[in-house]
N, C-alpha and C. Protein backbone atom coordinates (compact mmCIF):
# COMPACT_ATOMS: atom_id res chain seq x y z
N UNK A 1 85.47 65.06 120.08
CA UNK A 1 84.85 65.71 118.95
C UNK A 1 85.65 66.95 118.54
N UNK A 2 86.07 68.02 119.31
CA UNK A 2 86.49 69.37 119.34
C UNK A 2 88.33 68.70 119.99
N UNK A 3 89.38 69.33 119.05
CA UNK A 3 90.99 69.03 119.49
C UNK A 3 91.43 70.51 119.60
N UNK A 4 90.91 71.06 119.22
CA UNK A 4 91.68 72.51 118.88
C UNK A 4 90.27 73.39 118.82
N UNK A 5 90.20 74.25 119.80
CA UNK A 5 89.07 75.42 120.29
C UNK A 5 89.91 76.97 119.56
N UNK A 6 88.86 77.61 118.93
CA UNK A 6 89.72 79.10 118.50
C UNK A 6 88.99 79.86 119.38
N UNK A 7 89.48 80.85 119.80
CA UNK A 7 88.75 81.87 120.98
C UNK A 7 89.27 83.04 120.82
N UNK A 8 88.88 84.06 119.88
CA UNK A 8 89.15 84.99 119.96
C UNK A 8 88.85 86.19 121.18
N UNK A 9 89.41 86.63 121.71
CA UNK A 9 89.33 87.84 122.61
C UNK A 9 89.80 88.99 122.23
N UNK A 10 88.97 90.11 122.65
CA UNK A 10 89.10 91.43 122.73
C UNK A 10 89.43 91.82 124.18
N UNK A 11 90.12 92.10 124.50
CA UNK A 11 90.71 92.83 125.68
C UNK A 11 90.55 94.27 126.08
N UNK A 12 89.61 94.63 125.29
CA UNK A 12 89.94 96.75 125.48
C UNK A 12 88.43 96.43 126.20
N UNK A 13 87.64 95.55 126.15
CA UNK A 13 86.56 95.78 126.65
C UNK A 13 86.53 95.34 128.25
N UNK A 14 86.60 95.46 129.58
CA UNK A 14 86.89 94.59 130.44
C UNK A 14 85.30 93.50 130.52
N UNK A 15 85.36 92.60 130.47
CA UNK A 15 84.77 91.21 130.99
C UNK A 15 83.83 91.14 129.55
N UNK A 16 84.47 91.11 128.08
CA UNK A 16 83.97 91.37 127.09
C UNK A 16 83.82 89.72 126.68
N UNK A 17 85.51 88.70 126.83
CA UNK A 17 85.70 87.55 126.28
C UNK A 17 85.43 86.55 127.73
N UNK A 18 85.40 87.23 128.78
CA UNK A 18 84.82 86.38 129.89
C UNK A 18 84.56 85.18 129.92
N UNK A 19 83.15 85.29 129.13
CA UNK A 19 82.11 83.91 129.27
C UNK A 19 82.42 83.08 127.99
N UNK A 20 83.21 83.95 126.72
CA UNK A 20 83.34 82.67 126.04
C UNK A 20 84.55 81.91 126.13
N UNK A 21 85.84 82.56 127.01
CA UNK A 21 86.38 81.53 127.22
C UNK A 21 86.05 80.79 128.84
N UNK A 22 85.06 81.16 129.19
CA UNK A 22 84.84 80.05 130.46
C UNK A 22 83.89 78.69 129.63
N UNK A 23 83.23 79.25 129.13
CA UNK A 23 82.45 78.11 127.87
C UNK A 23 83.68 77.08 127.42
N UNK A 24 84.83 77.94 126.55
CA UNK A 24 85.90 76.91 125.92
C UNK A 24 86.53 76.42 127.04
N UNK A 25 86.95 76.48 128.14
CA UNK A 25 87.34 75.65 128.99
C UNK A 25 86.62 74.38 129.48
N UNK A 26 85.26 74.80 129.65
CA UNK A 26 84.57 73.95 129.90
C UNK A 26 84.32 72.44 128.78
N UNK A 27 84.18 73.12 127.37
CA UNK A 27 84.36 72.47 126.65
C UNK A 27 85.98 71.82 126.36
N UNK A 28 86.56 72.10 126.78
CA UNK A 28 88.24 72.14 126.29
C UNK A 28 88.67 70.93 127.43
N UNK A 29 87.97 70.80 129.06
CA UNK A 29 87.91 69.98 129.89
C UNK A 29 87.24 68.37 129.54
N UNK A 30 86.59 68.64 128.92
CA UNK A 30 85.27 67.70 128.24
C UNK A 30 85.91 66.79 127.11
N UNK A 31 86.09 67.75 125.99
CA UNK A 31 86.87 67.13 125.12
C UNK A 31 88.58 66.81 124.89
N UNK A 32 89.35 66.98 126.21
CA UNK A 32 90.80 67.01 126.45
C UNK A 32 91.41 67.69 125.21
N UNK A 33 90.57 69.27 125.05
CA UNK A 33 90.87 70.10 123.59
C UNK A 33 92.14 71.06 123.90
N UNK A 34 93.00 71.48 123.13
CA UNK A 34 93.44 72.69 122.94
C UNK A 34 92.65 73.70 122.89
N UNK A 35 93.13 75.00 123.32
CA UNK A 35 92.32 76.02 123.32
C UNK A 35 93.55 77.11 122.50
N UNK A 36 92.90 77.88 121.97
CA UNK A 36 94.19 78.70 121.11
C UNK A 36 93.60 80.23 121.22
N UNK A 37 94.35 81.25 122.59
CA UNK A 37 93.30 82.61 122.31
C UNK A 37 93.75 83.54 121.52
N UNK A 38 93.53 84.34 120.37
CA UNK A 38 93.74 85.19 119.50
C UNK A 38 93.06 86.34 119.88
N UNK A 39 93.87 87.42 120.09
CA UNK A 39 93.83 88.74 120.30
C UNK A 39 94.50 89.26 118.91
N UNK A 40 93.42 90.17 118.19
CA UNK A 40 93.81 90.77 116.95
C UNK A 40 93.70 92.53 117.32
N UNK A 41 95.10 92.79 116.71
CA UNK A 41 95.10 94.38 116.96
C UNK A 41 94.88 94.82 115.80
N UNK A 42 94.74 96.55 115.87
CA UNK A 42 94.15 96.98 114.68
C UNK A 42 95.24 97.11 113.55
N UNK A 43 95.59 97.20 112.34
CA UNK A 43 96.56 97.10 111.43
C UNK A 43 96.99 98.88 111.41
N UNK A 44 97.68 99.40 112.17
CA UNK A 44 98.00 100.39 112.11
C UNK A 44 99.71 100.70 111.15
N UNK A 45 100.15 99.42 110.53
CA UNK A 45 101.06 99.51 109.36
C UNK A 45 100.43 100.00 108.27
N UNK A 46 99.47 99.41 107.82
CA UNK A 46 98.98 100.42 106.44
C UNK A 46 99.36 101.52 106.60
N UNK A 47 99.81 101.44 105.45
CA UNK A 47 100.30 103.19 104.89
C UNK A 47 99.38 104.44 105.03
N UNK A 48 97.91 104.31 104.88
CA UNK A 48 97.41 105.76 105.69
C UNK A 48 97.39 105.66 106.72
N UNK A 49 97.30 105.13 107.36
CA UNK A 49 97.26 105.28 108.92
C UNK A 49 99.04 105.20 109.65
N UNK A 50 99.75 104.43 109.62
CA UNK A 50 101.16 104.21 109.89
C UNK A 50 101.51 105.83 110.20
N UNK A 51 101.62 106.77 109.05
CA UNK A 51 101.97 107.63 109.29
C UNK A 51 101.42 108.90 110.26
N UNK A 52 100.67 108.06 111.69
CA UNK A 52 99.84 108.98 112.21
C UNK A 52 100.41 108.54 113.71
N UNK A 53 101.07 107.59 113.85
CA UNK A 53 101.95 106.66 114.72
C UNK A 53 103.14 106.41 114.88
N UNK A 54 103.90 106.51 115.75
CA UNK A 54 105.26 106.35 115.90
C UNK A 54 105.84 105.03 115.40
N UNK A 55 107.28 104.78 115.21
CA UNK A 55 107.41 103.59 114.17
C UNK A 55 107.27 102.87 115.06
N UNK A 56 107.51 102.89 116.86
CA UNK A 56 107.55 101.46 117.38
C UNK A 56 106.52 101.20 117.94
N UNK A 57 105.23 101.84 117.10
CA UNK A 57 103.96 101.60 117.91
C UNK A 57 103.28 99.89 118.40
N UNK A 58 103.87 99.81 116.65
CA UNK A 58 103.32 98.34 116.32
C UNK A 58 103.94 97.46 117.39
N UNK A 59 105.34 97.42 117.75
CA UNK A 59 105.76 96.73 118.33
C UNK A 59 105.50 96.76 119.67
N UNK A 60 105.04 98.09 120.35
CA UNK A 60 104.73 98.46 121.72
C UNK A 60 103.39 97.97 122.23
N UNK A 61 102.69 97.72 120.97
CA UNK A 61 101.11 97.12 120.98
C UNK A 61 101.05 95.70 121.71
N UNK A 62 101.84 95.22 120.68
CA UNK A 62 101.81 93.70 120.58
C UNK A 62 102.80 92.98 122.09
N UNK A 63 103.69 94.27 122.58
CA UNK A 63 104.31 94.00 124.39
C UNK A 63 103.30 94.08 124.86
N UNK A 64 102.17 94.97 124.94
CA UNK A 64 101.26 95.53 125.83
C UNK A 64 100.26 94.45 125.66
N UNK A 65 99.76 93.74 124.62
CA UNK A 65 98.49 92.71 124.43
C UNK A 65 99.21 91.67 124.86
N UNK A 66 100.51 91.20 124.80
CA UNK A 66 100.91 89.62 125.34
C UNK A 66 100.96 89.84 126.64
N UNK A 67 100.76 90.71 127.24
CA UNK A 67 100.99 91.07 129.09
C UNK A 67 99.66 90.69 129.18
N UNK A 68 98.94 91.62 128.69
CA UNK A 68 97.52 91.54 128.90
C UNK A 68 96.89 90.09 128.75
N UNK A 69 97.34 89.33 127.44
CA UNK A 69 96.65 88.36 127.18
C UNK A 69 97.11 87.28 128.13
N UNK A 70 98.36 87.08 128.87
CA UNK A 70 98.93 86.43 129.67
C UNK A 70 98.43 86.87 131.04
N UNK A 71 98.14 87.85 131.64
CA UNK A 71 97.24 87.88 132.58
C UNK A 71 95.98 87.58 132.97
N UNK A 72 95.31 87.99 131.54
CA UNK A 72 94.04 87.33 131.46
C UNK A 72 94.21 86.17 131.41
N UNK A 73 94.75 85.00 130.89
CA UNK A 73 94.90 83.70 130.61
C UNK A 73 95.48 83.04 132.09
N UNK A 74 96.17 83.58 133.10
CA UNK A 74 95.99 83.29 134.10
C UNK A 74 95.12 83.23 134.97
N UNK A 75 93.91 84.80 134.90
CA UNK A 75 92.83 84.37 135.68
C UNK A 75 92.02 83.51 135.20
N UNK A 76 91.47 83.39 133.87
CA UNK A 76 90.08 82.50 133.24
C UNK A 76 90.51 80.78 132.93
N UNK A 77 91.93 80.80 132.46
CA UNK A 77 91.97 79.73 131.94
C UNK A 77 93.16 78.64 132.99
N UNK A 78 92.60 77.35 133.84
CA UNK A 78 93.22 76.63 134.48
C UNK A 78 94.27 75.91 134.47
N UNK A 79 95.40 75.56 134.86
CA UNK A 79 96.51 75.18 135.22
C UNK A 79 96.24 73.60 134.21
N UNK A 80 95.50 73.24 134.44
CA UNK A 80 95.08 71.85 133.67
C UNK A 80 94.30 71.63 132.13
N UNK A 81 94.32 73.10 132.10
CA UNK A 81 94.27 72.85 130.53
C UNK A 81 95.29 73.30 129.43
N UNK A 82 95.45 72.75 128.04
CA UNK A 82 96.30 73.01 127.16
C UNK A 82 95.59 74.18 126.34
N UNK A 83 96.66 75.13 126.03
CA UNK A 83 96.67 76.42 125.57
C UNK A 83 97.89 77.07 124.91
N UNK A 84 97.34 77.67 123.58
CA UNK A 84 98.07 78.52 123.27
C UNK A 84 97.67 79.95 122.98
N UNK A 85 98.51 81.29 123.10
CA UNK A 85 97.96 82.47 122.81
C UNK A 85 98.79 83.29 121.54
N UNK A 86 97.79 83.80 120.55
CA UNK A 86 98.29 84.61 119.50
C UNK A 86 98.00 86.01 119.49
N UNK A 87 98.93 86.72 119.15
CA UNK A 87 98.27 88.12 119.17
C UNK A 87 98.73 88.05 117.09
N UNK A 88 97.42 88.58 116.50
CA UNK A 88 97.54 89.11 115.04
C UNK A 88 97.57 90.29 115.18
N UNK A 89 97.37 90.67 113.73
CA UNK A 89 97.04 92.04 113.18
C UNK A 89 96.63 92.50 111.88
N UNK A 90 95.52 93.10 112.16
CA UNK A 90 94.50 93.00 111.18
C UNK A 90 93.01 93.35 111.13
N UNK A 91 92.51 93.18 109.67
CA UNK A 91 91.00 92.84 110.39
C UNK A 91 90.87 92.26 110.82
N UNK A 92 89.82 91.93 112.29
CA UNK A 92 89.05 90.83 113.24
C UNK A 92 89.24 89.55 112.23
N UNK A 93 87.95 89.78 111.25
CA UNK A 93 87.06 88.80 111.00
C UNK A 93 88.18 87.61 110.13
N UNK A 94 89.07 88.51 109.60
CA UNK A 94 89.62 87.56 108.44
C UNK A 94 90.98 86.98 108.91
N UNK A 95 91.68 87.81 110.06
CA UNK A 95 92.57 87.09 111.37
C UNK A 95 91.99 85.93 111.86
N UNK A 96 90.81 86.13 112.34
CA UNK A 96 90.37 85.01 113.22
C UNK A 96 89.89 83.80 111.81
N UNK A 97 89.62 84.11 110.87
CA UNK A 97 89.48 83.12 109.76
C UNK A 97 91.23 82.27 109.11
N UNK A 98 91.96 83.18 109.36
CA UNK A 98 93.22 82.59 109.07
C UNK A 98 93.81 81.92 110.45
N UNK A 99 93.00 82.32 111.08
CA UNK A 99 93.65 81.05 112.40
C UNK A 99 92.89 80.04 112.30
N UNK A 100 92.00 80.03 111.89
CA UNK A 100 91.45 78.89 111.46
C UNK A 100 91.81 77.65 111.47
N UNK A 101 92.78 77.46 110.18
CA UNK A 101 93.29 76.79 109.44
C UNK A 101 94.64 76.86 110.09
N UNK A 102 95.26 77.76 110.88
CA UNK A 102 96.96 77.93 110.99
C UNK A 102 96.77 77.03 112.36
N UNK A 103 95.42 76.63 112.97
CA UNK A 103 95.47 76.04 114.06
C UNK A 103 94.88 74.97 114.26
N UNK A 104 94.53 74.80 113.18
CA UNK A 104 93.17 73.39 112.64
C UNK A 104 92.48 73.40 113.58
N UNK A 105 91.35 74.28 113.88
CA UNK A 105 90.45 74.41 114.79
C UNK A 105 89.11 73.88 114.62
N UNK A 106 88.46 72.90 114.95
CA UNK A 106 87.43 73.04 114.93
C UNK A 106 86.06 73.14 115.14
N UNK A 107 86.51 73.89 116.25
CA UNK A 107 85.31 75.01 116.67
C UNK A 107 85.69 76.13 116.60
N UNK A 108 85.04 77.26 116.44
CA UNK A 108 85.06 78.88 117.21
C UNK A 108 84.29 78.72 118.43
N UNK A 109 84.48 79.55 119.81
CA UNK A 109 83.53 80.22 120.21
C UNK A 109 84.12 81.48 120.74
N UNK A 110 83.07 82.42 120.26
CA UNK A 110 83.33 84.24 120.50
C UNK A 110 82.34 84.38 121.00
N UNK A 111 82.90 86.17 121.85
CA UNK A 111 81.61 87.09 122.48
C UNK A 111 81.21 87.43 121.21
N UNK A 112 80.03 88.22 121.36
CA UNK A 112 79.59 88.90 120.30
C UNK A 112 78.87 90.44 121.58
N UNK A 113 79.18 91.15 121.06
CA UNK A 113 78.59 92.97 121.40
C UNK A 113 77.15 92.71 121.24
N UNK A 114 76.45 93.09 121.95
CA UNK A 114 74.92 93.46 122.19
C UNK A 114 75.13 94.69 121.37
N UNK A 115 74.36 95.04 120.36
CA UNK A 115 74.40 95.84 119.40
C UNK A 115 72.55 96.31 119.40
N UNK A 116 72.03 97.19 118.94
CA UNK A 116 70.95 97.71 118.26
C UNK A 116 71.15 97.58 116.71
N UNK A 117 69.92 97.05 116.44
CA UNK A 117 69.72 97.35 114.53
C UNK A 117 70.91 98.17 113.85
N UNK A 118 70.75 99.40 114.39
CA UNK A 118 71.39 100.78 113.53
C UNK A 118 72.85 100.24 113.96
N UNK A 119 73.24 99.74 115.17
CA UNK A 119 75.00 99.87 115.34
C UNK A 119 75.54 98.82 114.45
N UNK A 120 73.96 97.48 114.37
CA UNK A 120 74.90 96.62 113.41
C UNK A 120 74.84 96.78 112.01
N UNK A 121 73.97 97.57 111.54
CA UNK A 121 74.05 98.66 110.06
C UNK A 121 75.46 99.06 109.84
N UNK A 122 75.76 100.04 110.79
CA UNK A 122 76.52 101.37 110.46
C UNK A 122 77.84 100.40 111.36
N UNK A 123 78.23 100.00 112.28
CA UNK A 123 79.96 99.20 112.16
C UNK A 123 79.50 97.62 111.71
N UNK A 124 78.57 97.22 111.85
CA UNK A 124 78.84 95.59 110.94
C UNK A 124 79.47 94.66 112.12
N UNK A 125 79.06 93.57 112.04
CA UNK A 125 79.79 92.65 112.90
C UNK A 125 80.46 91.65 112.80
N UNK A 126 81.59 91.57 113.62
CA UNK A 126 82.36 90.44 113.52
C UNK A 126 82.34 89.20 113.95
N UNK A 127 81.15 88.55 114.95
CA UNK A 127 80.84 87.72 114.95
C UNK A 127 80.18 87.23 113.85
N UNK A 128 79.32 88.05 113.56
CA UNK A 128 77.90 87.57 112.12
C UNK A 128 79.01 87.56 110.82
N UNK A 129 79.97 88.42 110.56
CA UNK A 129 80.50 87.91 109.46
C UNK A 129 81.49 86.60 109.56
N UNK A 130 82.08 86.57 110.76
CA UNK A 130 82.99 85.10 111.16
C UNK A 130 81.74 83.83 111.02
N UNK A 131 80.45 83.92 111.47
CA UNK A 131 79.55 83.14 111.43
C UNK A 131 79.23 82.62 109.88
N UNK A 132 79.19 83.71 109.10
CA UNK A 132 78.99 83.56 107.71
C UNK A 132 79.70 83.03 107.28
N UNK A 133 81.08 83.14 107.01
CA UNK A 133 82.30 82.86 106.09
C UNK A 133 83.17 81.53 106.68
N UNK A 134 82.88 81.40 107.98
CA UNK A 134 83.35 80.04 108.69
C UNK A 134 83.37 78.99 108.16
N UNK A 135 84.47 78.09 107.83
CA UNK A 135 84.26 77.18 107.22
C UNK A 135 84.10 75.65 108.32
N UNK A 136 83.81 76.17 109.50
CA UNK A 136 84.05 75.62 110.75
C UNK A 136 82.59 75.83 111.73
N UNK A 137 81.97 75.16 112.71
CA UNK A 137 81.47 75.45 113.45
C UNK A 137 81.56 77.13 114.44
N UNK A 138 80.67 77.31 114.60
CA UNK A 138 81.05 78.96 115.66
C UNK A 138 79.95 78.82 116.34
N UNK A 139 80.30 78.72 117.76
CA UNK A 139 79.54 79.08 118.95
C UNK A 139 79.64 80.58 119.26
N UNK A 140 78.37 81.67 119.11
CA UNK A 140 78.90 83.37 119.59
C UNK A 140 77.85 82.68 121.34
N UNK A 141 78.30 83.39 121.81
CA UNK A 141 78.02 84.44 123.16
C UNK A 141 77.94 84.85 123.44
N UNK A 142 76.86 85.42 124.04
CA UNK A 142 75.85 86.46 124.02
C UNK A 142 76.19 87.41 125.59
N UNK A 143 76.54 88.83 125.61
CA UNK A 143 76.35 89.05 126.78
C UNK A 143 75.39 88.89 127.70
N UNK A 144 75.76 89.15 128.91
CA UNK A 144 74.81 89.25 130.02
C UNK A 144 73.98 90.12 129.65
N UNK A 145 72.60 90.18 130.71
CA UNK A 145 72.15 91.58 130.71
C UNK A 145 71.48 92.40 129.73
């Protein structure tokens, strides 16, 4: 049913993408799927912000998240499954919507932040708007606790 799993992870949080890529494995075992994990950094090229950052920030980011994402992808994700890892840059919601399609995915599954009313007012979420605008199935995941 599922050939290609999108799994976005956040990494600044520790044990944030945990459970949803133990979910896509599980599913990824099941359906002999690809799994594809996307780590999106923040767009610190825009021009107001760029100039608040050294020029090789961008590039020092994106060394530091493929270590990361390659370590993590060694502990969670098994020797016997097929995988690929992307690091973007950008907004979340509309990165993980252009992988979409750049990976013919079709499923999502993401964490989603345990939030209060007011936090999802005032920052907005990127699961609920990936949920909205998806032109694809999305499994979120819910923390523990």
């Amino acid at each position: 049913m599922y050939k290609n799993i999108l799994v976005p992870v956040d990494l600044n949080e520790q044990g944030f993408a945990d459970k949803a890529v133990e979910l896509a494995v599980v599913y990824a075992k099941h359906e002999n799927a690809k799994i594809h994990l996307l780590n999106v950094l923040p767009g610190i090229h825009m021009s107001m912000v760029a100039n608040y950052f050294p020029k090789d920030a961008t590039h020092k980011m994106k060394v530091d998240m493929k270590q990361k994402l390659k370590d993590f992808v060694a502990t969670h994700v098994g020797d016997n499954i097929t995988y690929k890892t992307y690091i973007a840059e950008g907004k979340p919601y509309k990165c993980i919507l252009e992988y979409v399609a750049k990976v013919e995915a079709e499923l999502i599954i993401m964490p989603s932040h345990k939030r209060s009313k007011v936090g999802k007012v005032l920052l907005g979420s990127i699961a609920n708007t990936v949920v909205q605008k998806s032109p694809i199935n999305v499994l979120v995941v819910k923390p523990q606790g």
